[in-house]
N, C-alpha and C. Protein backbone atom coordinates (compact mmCIF):
# COMPACT_ATOMS: atom_id res chain seq x y z
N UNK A 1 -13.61 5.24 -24.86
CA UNK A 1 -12.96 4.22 -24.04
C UNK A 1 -13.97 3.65 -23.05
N UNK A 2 -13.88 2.18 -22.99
CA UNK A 2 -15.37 1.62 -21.54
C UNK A 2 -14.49 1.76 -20.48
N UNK A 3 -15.63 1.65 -19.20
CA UNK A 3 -14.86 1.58 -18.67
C UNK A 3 -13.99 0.84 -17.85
N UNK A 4 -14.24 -0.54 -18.65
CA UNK A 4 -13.43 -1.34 -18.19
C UNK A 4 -11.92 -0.66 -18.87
N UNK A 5 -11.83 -0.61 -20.05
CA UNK A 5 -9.96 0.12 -20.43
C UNK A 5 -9.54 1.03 -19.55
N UNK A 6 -11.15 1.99 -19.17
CA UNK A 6 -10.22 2.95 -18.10
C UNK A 6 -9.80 2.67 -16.87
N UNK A 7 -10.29 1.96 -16.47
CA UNK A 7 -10.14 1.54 -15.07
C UNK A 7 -8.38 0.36 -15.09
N UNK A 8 -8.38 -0.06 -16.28
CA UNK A 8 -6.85 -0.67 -16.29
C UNK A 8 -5.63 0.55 -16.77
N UNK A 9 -6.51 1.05 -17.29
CA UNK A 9 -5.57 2.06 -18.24
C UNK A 9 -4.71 2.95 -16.83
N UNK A 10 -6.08 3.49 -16.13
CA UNK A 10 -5.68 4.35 -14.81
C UNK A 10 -4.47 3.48 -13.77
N UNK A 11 -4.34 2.53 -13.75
CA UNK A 11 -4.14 1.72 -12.71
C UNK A 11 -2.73 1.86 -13.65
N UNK A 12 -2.41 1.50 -14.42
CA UNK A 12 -1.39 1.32 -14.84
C UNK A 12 -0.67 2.53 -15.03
N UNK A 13 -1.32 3.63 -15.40
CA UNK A 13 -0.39 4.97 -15.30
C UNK A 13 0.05 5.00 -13.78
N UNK A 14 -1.11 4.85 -12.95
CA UNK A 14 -0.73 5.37 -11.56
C UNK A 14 0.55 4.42 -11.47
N UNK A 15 0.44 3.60 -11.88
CA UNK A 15 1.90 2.35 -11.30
C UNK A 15 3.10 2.58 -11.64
N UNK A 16 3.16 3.34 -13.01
CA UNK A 16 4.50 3.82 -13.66
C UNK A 16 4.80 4.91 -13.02
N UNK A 17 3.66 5.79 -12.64
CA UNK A 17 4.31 6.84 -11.44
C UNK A 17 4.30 6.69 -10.31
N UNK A 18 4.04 5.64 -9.65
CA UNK A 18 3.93 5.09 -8.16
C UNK A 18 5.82 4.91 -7.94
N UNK A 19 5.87 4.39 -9.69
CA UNK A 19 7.24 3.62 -9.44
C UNK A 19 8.58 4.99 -9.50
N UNK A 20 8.16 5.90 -10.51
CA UNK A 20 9.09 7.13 -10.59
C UNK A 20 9.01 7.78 -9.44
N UNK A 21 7.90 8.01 -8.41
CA UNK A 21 8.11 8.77 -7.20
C UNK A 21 8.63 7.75 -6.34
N UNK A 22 9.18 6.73 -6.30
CA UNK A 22 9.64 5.99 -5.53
C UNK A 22 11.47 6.25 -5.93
N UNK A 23 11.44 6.38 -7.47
CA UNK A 23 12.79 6.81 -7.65
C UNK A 23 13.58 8.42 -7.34
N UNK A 24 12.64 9.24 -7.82
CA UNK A 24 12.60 10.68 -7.20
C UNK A 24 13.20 10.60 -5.67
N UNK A 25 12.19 9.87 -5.11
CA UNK A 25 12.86 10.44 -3.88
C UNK A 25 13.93 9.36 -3.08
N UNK A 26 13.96 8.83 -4.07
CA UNK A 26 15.27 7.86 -3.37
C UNK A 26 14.61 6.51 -1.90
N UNK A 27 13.52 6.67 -2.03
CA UNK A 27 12.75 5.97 -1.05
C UNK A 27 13.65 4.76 -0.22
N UNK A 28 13.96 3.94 -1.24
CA UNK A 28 14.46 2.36 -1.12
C UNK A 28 15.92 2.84 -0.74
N UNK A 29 17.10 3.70 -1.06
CA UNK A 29 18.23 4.08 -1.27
C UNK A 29 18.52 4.64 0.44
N UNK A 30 17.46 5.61 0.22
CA UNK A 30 17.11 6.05 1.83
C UNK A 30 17.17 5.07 2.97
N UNK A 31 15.96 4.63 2.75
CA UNK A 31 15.89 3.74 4.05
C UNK A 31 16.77 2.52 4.24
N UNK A 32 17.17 2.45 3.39
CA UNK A 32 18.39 0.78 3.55
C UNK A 32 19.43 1.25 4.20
N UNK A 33 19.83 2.56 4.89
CA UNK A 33 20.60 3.34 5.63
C UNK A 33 20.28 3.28 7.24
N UNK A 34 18.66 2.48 7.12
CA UNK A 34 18.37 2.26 8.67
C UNK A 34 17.91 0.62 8.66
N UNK A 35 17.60 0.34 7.62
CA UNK A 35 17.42 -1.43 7.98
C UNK A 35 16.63 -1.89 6.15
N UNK A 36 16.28 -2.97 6.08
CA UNK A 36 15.82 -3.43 4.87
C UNK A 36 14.38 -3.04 4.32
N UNK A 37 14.47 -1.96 3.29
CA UNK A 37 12.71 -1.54 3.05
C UNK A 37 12.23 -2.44 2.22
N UNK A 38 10.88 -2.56 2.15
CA UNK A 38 10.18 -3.25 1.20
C UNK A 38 9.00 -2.34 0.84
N UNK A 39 8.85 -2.55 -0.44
CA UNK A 39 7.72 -1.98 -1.24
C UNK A 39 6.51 -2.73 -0.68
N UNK A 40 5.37 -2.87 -0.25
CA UNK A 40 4.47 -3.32 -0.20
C UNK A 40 2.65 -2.41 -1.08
N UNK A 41 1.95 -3.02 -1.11
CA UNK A 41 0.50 -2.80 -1.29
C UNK A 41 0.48 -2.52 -2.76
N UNK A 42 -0.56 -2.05 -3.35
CA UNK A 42 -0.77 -1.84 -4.34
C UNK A 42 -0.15 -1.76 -5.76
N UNK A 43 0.89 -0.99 -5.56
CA UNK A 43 2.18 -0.54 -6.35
C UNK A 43 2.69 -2.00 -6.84
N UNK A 44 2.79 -2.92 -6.36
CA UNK A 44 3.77 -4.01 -6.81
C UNK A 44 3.05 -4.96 -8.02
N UNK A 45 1.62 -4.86 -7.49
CA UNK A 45 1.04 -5.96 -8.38
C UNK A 45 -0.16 -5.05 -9.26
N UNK A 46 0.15 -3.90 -9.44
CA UNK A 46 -0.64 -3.04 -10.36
C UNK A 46 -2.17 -3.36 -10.26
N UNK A 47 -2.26 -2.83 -8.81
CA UNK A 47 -4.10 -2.89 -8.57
C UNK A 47 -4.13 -1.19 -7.79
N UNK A 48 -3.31 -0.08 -8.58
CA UNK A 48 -3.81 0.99 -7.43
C UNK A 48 -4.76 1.44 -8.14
N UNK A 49 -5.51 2.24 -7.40
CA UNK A 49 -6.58 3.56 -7.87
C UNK A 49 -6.38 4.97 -7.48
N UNK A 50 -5.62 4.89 -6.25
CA UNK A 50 -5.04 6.32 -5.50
C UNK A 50 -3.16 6.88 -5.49
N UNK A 51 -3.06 7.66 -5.35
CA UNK A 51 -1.50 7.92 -5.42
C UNK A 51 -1.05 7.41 -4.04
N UNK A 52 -0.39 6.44 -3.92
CA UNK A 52 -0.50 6.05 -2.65
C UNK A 52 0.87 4.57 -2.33
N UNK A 53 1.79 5.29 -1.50
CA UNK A 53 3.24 4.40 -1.11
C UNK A 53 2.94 3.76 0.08
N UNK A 54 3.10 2.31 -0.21
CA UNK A 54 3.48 1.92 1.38
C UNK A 54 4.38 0.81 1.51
N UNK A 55 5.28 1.32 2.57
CA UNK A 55 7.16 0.84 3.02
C UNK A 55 7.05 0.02 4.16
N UNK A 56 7.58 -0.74 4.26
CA UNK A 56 7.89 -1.99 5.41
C UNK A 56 9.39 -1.94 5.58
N UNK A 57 9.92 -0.91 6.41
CA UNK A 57 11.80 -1.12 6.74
C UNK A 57 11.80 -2.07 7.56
N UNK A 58 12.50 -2.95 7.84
CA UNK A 58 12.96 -3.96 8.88
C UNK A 58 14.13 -3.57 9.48
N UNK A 59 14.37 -3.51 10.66
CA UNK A 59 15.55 -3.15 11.46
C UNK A 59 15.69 -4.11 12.69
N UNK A 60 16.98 -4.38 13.30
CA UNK A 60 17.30 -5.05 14.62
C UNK A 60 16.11 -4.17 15.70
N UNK A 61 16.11 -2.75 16.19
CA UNK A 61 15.66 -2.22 16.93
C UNK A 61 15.09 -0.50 16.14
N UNK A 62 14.10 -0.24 15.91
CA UNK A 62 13.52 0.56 15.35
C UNK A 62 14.04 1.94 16.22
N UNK A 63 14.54 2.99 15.55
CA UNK A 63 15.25 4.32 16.63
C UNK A 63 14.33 5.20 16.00
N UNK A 64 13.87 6.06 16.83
CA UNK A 64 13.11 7.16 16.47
C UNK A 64 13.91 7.93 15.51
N UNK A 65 14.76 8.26 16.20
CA UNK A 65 16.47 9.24 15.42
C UNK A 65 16.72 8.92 13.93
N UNK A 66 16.85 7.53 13.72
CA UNK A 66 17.47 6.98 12.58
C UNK A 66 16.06 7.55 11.39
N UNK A 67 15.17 7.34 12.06
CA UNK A 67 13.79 7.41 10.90
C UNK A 67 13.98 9.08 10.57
N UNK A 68 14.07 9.53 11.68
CA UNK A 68 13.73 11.39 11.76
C UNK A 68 14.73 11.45 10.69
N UNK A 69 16.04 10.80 10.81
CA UNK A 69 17.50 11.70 9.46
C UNK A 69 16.96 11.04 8.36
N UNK A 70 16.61 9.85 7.81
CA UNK A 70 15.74 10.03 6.89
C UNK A 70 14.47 10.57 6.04
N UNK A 71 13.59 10.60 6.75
CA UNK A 71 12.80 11.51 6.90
C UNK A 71 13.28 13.08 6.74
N UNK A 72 13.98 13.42 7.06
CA UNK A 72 14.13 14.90 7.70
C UNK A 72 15.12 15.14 6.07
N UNK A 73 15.84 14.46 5.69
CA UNK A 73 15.92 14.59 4.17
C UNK A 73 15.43 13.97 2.74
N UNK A 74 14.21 13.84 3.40
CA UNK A 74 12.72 13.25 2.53
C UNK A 74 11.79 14.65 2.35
N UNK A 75 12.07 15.43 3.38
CA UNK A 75 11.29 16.44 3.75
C UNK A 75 12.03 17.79 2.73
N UNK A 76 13.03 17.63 2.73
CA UNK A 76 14.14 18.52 1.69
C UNK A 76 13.69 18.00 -0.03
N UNK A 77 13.00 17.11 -0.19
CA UNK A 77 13.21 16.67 -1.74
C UNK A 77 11.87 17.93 -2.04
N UNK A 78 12.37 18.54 -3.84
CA UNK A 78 11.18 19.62 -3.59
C UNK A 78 9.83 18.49 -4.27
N UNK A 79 8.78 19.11 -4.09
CA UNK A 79 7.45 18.47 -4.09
C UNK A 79 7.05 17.75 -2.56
N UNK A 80 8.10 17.74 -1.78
CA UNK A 80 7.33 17.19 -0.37
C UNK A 80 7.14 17.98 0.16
N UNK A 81 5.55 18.14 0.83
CA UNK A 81 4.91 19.29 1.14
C UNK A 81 4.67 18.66 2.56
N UNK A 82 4.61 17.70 3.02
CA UNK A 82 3.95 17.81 4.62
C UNK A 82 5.07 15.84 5.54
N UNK A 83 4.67 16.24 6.03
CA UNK A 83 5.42 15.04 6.97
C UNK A 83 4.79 14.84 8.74
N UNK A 84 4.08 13.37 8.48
CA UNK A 84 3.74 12.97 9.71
C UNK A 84 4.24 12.31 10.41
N UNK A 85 4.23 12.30 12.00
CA UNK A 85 4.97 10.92 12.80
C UNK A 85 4.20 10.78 13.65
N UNK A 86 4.35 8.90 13.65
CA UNK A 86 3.93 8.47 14.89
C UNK A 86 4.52 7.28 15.37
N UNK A 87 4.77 7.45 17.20
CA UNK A 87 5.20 6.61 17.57
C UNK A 87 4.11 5.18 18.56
N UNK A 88 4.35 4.36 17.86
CA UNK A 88 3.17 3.29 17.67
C UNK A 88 3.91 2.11 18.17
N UNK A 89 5.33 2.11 19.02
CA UNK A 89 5.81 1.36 19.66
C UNK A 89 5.37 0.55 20.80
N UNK A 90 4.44 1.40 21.39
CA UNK A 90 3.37 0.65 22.48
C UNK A 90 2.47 0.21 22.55
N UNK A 91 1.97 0.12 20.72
CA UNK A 91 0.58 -0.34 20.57
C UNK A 91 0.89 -1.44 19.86
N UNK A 92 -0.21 -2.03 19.31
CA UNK A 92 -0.58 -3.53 18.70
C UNK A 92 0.22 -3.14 17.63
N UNK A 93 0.83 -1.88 16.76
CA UNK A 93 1.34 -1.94 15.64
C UNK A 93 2.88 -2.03 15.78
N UNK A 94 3.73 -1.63 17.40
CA UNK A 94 4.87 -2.19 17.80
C UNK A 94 5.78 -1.51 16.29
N UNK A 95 5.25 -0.14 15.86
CA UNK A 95 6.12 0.42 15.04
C UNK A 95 6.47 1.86 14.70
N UNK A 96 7.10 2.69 14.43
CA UNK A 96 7.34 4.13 14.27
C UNK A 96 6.58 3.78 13.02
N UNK A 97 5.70 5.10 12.71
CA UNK A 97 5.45 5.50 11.44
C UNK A 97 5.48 6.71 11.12
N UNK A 98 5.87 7.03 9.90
CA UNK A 98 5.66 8.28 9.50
C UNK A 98 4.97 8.50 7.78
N UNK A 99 4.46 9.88 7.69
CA UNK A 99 3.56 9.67 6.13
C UNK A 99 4.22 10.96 5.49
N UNK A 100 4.27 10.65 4.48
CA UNK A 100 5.61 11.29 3.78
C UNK A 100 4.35 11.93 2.25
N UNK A 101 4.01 13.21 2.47
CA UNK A 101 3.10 13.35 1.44
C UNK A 101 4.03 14.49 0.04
N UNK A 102 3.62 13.88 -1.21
CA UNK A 102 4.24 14.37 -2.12
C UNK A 102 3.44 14.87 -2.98
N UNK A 103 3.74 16.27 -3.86
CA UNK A 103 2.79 16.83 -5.25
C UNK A 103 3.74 16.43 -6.17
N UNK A 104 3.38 15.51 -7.16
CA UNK A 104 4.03 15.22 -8.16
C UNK A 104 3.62 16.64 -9.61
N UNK A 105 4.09 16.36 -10.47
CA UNK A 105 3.79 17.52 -11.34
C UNK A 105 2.62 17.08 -12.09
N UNK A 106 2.05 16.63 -11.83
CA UNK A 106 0.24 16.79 -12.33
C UNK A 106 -1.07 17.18 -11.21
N UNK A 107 0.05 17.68 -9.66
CA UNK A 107 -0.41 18.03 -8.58
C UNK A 107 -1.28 17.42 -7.79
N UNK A 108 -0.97 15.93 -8.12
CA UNK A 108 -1.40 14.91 -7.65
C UNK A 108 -0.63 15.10 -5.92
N UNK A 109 -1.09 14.37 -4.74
CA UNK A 109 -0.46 14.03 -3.77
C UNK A 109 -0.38 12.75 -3.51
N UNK A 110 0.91 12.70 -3.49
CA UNK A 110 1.48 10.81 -3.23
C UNK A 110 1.64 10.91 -1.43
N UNK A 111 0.58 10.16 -0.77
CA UNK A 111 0.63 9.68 0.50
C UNK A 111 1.77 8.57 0.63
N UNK A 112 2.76 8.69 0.92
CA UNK A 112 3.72 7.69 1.26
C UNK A 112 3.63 6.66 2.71
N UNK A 113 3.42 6.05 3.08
CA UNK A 113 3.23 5.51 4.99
C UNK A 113 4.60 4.24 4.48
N UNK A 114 4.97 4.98 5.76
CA UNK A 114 6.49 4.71 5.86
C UNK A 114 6.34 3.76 7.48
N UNK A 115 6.73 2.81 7.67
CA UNK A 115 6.69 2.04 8.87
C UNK A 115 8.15 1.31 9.35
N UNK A 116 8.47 1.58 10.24
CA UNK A 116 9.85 1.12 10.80
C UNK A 116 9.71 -0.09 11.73
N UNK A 117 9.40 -1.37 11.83
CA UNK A 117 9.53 -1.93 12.56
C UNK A 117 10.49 -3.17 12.78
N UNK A 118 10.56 -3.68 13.65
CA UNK A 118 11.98 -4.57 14.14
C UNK A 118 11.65 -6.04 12.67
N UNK A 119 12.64 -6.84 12.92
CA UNK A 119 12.75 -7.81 12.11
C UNK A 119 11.98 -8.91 12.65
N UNK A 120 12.04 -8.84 14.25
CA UNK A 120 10.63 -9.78 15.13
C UNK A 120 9.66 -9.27 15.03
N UNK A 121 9.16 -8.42 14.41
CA UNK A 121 7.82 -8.07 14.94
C UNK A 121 6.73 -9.40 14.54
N UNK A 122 6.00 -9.21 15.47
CA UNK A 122 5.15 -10.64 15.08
C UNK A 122 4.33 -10.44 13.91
N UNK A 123 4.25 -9.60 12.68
CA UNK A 123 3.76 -9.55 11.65
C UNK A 123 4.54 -9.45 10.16
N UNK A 124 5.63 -9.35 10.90
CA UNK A 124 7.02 -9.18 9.92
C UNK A 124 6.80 -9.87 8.82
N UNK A 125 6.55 -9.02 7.28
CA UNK A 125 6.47 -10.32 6.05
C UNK A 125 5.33 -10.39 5.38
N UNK A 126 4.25 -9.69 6.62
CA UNK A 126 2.84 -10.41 6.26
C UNK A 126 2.45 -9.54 5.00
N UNK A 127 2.91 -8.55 4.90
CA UNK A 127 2.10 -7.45 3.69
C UNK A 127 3.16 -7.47 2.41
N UNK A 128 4.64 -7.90 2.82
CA UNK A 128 5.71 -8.34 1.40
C UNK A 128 4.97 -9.70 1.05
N UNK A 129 4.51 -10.87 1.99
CA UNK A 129 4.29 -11.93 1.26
C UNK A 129 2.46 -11.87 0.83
N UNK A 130 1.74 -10.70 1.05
CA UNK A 130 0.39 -11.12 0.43
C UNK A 130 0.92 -10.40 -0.83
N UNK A 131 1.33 -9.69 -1.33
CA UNK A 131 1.98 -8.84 -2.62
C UNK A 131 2.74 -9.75 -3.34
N UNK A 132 3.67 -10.26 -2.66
CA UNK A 132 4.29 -11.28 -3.95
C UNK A 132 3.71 -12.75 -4.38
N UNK A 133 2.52 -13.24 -3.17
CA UNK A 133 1.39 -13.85 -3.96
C UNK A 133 0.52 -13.58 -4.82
N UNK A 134 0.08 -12.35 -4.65
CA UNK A 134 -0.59 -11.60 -5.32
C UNK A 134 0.24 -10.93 -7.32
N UNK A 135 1.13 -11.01 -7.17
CA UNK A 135 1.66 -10.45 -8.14
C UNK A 135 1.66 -12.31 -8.95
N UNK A 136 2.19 -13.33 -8.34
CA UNK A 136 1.83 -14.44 -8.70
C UNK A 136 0.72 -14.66 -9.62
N UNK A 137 -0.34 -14.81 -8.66
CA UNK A 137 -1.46 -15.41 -8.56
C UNK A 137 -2.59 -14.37 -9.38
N UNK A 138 -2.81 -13.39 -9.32
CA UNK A 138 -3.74 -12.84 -10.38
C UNK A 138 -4.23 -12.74 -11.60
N UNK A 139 -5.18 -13.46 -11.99
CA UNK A 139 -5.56 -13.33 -13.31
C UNK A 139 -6.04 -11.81 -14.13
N UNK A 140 -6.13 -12.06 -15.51
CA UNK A 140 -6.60 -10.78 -15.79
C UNK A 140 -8.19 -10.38 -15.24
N UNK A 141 -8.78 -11.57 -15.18
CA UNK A 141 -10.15 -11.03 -15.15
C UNK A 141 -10.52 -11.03 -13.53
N UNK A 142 -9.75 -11.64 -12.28
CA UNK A 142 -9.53 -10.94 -11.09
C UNK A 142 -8.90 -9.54 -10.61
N UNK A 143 -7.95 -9.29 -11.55
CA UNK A 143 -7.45 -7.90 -11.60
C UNK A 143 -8.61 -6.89 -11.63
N UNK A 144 -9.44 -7.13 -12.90
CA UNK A 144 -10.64 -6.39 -13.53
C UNK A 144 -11.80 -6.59 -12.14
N UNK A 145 -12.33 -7.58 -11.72
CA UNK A 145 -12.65 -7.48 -10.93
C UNK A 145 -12.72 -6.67 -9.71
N UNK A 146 -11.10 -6.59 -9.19
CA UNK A 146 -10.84 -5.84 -7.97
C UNK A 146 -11.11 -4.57 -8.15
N UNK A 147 -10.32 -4.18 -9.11
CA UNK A 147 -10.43 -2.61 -9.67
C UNK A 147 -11.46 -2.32 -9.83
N UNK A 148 -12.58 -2.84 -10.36
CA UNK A 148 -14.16 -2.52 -10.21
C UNK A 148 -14.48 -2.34 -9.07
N UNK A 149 -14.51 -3.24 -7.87
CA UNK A 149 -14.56 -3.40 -6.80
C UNK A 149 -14.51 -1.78 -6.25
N UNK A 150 -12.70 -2.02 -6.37
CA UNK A 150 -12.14 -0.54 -5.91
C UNK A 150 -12.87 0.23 -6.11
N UNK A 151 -13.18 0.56 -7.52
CA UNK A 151 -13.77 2.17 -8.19
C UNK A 151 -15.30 2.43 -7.23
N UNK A 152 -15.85 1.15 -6.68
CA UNK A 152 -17.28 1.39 -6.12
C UNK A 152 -17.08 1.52 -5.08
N UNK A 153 -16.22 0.64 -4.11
CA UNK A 153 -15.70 0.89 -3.06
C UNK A 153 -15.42 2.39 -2.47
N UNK A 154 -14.66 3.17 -3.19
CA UNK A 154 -14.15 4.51 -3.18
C UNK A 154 -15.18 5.56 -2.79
N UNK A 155 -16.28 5.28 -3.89
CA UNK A 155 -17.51 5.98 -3.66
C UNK A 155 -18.39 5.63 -2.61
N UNK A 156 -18.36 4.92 -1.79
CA UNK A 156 -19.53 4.69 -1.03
C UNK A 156 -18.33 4.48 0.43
N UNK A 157 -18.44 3.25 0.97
CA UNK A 157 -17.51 2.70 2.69
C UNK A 157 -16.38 1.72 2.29
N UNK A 158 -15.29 2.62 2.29
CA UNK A 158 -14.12 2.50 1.63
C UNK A 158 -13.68 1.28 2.64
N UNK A 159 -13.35 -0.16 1.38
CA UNK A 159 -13.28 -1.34 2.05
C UNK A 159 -11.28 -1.33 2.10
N UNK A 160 -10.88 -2.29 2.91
CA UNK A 160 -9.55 -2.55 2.36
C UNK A 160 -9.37 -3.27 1.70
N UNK A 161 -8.30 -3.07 0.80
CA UNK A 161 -7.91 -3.64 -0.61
C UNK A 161 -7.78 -5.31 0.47
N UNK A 162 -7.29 -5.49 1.05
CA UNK A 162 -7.17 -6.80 1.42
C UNK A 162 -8.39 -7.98 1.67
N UNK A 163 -9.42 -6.82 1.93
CA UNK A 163 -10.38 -7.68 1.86
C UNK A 163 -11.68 -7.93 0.50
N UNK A 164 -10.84 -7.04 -0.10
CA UNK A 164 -11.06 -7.04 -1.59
C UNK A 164 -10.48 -8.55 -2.25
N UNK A 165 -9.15 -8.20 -1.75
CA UNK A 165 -8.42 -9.45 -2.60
C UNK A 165 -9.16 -10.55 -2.20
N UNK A 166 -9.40 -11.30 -0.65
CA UNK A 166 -9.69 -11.96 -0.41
C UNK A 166 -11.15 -13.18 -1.08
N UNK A 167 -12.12 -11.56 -1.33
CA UNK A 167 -13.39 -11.95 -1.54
C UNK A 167 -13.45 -12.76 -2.94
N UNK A 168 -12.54 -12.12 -3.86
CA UNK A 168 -12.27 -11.77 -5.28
C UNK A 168 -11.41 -13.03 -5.30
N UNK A 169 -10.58 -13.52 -4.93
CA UNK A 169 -9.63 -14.92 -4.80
C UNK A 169 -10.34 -16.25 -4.42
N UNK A 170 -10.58 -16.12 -2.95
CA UNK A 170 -10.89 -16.85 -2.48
C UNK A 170 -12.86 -17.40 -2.98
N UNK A 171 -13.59 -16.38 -2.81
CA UNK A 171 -15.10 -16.10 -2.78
C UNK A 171 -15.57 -16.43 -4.32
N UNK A 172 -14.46 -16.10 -5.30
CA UNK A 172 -14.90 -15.67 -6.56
C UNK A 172 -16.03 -14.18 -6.82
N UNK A 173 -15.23 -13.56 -6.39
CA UNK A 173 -16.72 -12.10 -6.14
C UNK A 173 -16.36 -11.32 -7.52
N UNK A 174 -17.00 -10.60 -8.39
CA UNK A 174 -16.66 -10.26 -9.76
C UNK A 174 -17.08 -9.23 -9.70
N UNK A 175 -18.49 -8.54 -8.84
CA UNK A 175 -19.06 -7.43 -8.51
C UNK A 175 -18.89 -6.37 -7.35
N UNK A 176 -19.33 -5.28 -7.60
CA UNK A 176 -19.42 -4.73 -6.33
C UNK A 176 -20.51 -5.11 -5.38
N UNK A 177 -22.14 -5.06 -6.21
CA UNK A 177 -22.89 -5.70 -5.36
C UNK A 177 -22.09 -7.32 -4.33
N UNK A 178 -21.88 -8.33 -5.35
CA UNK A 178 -21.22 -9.05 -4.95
C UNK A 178 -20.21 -9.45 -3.62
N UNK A 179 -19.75 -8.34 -3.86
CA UNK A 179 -18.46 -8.10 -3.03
C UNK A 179 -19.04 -7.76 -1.65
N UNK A 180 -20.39 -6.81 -1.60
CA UNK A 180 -21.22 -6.23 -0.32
C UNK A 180 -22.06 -7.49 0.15
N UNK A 181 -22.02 -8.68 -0.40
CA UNK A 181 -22.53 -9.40 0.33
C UNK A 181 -21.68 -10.43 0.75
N UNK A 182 -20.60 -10.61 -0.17
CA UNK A 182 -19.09 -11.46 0.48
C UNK A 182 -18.55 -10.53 2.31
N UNK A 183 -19.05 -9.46 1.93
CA UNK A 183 -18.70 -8.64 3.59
C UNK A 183 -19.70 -9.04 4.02
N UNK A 184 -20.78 -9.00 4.19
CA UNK A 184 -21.79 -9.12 5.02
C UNK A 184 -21.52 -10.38 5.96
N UNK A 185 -20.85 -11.14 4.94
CA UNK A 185 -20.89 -12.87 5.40
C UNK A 185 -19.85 -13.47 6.31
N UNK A 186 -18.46 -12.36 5.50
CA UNK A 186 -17.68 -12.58 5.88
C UNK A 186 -16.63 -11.47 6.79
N UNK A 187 -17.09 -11.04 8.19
CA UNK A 187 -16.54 -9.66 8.35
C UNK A 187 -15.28 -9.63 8.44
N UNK A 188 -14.66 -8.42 8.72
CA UNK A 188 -12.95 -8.85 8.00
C UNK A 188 -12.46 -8.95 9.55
N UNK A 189 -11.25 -9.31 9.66
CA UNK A 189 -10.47 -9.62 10.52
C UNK A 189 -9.85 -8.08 10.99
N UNK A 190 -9.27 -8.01 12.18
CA UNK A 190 -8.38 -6.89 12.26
C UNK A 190 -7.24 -7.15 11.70
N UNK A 191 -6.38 -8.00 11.53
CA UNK A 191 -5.60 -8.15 10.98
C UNK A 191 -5.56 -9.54 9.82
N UNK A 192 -5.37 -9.03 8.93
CA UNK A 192 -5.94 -10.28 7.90
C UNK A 192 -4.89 -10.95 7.76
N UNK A 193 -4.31 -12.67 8.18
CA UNK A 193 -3.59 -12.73 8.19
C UNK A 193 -3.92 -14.30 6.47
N UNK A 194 -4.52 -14.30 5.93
CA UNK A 194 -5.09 -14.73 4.97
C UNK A 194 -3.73 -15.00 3.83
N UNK A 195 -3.74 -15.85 3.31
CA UNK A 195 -2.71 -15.86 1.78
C UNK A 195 -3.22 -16.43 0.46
N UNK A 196 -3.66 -15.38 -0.75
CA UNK A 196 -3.73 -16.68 -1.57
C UNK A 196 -2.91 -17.65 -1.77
């Protein structure tokens, strides 16, 4: 197999189980008990490389409480082995989070990051709407791209996928070398507020 097949091949298993541990543990079922979740990052538009969940709940007013009783029977499903919190209400991220880590049965660990924030938050949207452009807008041979990207990325100064997408969309970047000089040029934002 090259490794271009593997590198799609991988991405796509991880996605079919990105999507069953999302059903396992009731993720979406859960949290719609405290406000509206959304799937965001990787998982949606089949660019992962890592076992790896990340949730956007929307709520009127984010309660510490409401997250903990979810959570706290997230923590009961068997294969969840650890559970983090943080309260990030006073900072620039204006959100509860918590990381919800899982061993699936190939003893993989699924990092879940679970984020509770209000329906104003002034970023509200921004990571559901780069994903459902993204699920749009990707070609096959930008897909192939990123994922290359990724696989070099991983090994050396682990970039964010967002500024992956960016380079790779916008830049036309096809390489990893490539891609290290689309950063050089272009340093990333703290918050990328960018759309294809």
């Amino acid at each position: 197999m090259s490794q271009t097949q593997d590198l799609l091949q991988k991405a796509a298993e991880l996605q079919e189980r990105g999507w069953e541990v999302v059903r396992r543990l009731g993720l979406l079922e859960s949290w719609s008990r405290v406000g509206r979740p959304v799937l965001v990052g990787s998982l949606r538009f089949g660019l992962m490389r890592h076992p790896n969940l990340d949730l956007e709940i929307y709520t009127d007013t984010p309660q510490v409480a409401e997250g903990f009783a979810v959570v706290g029977e997230l923590a009961q499903v068997p294969g969840v082995v650890q559970v983090q919190y943080l309260n990030a209400l006073d900072t620039a991220d204006q959100g509860l989070y918590w990381r919800v880590d899982y061993q699936d049965e190939w003893g993989d660990i699924w990092d879940i990051d679970n984020w509770l924030v209000a329906h104003d938050h002034p970023h509200a949207g921004l990571a559901d709407g780069l994903a459902t452009a993204l699920e749009a807008k990707l070609t096959p041979a930008q897909r192939l791209a990123i994922l290359t990207i990724k696989d070099a990325s991983d090994r050396a100064n682990k970039a964010r996928g967002v500024d992956i997408y960016k380079a790779v969309l916008v830049g036309g970047v096809a390489t990893p070398q490539e891609f290290e000089y689309w950063s050089s040029a272009h340093p990333p934002a703290e918050i990328e507020l960018w759309r294809p």
